[in-house]
Protein backbone atom coordinates (compact mmCIF):
# COMPACT_ATOMS: atom_id res chain seq x y z
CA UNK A 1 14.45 -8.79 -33.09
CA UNK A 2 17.53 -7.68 -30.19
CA UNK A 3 19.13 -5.86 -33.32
CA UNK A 4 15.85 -4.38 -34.64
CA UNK A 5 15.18 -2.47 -31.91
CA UNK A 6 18.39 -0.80 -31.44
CA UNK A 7 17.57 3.37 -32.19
CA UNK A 8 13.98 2.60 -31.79
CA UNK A 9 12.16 5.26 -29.35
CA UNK A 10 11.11 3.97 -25.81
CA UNK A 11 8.81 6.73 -24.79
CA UNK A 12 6.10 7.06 -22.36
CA UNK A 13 2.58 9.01 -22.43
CA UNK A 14 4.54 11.33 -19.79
CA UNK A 15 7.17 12.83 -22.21
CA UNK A 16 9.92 10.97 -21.27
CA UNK A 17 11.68 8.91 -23.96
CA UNK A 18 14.76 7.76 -25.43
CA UNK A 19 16.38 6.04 -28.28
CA UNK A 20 17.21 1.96 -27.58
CA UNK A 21 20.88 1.80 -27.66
CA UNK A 22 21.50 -1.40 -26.08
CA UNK A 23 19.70 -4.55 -25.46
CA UNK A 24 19.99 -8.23 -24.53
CA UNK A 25 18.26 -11.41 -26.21
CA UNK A 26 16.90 -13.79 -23.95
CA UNK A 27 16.07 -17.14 -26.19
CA UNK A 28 12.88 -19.40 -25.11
CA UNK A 29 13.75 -22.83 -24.23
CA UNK A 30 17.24 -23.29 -24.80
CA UNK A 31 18.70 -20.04 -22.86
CA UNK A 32 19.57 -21.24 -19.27
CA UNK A 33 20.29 -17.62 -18.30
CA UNK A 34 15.95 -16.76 -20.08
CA UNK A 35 14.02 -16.60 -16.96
CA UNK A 36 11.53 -18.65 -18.98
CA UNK A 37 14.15 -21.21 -19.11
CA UNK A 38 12.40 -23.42 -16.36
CA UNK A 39 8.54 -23.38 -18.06
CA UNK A 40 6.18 -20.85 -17.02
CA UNK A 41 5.12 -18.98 -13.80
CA UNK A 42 3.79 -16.38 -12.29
CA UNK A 43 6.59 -14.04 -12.16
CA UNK A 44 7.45 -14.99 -16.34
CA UNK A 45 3.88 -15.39 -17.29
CA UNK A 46 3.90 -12.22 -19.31
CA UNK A 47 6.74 -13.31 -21.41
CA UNK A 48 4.61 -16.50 -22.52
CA UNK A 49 1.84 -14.12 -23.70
CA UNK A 50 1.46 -12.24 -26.84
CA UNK A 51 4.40 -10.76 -28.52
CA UNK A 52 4.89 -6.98 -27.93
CA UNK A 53 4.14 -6.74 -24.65
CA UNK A 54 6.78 -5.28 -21.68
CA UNK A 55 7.96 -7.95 -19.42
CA UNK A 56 8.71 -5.91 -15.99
CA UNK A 57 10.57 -7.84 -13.25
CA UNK A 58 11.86 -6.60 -9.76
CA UNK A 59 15.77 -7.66 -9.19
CA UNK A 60 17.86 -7.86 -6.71
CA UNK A 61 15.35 -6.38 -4.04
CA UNK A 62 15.40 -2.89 -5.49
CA UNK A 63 15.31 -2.58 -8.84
CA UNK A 64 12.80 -3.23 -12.21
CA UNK A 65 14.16 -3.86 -15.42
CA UNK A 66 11.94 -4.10 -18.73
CA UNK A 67 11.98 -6.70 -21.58
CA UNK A 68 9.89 -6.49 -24.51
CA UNK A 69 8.55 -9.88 -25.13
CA UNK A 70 9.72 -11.06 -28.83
CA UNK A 71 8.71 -14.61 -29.42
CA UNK A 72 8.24 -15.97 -33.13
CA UNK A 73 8.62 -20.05 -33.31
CA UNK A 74 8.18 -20.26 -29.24
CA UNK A 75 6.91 -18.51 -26.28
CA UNK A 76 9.32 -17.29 -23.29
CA UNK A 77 12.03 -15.33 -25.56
CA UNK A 78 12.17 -11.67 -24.84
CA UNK A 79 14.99 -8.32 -25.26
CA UNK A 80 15.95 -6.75 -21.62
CA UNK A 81 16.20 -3.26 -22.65
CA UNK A 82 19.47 -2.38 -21.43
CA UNK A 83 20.12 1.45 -22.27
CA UNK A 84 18.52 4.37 -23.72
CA UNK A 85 20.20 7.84 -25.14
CA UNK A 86 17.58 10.23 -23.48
CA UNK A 87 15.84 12.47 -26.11
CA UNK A 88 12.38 13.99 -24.29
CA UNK A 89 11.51 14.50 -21.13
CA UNK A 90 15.31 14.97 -19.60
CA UNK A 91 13.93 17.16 -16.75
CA UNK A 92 11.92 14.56 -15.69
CA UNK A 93 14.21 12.25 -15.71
CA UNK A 94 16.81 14.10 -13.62
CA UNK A 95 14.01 14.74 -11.29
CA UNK A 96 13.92 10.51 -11.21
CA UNK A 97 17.23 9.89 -10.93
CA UNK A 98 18.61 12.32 -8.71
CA UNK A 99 20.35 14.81 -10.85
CA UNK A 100 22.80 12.27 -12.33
CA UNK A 101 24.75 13.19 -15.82
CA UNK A 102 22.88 12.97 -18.98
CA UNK A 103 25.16 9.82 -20.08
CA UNK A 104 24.09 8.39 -16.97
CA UNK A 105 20.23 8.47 -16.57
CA UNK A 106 19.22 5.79 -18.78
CA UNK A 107 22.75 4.06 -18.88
CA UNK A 108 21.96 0.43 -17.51
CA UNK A 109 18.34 -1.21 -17.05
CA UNK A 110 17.82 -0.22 -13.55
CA UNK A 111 18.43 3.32 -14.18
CA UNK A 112 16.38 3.29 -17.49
CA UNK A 113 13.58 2.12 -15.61
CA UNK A 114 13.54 4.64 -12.86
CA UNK A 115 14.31 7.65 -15.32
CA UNK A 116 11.49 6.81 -17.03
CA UNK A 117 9.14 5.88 -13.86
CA UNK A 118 8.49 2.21 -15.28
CA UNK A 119 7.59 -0.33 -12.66
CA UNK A 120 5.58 -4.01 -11.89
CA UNK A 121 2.25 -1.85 -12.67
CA UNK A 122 3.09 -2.00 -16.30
CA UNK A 123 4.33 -5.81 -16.81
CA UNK A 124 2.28 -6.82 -19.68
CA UNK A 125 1.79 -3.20 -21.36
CA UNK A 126 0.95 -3.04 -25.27
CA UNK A 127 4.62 -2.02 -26.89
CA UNK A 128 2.62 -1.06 -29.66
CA UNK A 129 -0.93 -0.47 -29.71
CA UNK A 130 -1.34 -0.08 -25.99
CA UNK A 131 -1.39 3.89 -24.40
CA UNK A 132 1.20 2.91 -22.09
CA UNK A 133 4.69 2.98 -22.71
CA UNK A 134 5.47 2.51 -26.24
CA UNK A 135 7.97 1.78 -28.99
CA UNK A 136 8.02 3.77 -31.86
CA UNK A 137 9.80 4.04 -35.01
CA UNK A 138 11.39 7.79 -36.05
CA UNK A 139 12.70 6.44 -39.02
CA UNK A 140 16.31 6.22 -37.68
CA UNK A 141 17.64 2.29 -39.04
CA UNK A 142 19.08 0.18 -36.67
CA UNK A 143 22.97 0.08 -37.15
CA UNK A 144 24.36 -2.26 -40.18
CA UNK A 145 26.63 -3.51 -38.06
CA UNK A 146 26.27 -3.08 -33.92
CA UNK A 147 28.53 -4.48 -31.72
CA UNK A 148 28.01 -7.71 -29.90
CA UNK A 149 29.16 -8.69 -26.60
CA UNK A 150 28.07 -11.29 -23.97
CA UNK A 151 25.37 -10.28 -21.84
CA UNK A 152 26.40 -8.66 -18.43
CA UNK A 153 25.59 -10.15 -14.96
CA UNK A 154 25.22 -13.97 -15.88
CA UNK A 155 26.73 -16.27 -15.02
CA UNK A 156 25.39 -18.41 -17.99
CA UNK A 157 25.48 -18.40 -21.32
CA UNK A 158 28.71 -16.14 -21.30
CA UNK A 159 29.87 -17.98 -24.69
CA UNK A 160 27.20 -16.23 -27.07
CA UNK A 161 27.08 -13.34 -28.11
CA UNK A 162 23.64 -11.44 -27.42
CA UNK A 163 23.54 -7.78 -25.85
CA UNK A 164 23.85 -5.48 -28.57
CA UNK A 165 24.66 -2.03 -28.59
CA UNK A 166 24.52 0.98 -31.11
CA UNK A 167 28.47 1.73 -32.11
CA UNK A 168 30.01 4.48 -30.09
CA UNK A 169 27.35 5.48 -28.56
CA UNK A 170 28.17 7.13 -25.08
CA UNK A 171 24.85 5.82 -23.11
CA UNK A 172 25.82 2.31 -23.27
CA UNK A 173 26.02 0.85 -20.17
CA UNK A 174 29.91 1.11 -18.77
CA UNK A 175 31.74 -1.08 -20.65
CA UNK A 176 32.61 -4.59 -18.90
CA UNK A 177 33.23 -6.66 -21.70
CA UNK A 178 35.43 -6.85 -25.02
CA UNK A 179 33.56 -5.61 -27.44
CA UNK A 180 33.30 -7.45 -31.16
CA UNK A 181 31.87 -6.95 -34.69
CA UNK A 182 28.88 -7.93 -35.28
């Protein structure tokens, strides 16, 4: 599901949207770096629910990032959202962020989330049917072939290959990593 969401629209009943561009998988069970990896609890509960659903965690003391929960065989897998190209609602954003570049408002999780106002009062918001933040589909495919990296900031799980990002697109986050073929 990581890849299928790539150039879907995150977009919120404010306006303010923007394409997916870059993500992370987060497997149930067998992913030490999942924060489901441990079972379930309060803070992860949401990602143990029904698929579809935004998983919102505070990090580091000062910042939310948002998952989409995306379970199929079993519960606790999710996809951090990692960047969005904004496309609606840019003023808003600015406002948000602090006047930042346009390649930098939505160019990481933490900024993503703040751009677009997301916080802990939406973990557990309908993805799809819900009138909170959404995700929609414009019609624009996900890439045939994105690029793959390891995820950024574990320490984990380094030797697969699961944050995927929209070919030279310039809202990635800042590159850190090699970048391969998918």
């Amino acid at each position: 599901m990581a890849r299928d969401l790539l150039n879907k629209i995150l977009a919120m009943p404010d306006g303010r949207a923007g394409r997916i561009v870059e993500v992370e998988a987060y497997l149930a069970g067998i992913d030490p770096a999942a924060h489901t990896y441990r079972g379930k609890t309060a803070r992860n509960a949401t990602m143990f629910g029904e698929p579809g659903h935004m998983y919102v965690y505070f990090t580091y003391g000062m910042h939310w990032c948002a998952n989409a929960v995306a379970w199929d065989q079993a519960p606790g897998a999710g996809v951090l959202i990692r960047a969005l190209e904004p496309i609606a609602g840019l003023p808003e954003m600015h406002d948000a962020r602090g006047g930042v570049s346009d390649r930098l408002l939505c160019s990481g999780p933490a900024r993503l989330t703040q751009a677009l106002g997301i916080d802990g009062a939406l973990n557990g918001a309908d993805l799809v049917k819900g009138d909170g933040p959404r995700i929609l589909d414009d019609g624009t495919a996900p890439p045939l072939h994105p690029i793959a990296t390891p995820r950024i900031g574990i320490s984990v799980g380094q030797e697969h290959l699961l944050r995927f990002l929209v070919p030279n697109n310039l809202h990635v986050s800042p590159a850190r990593v090699k970048q391969v073929q998918s």
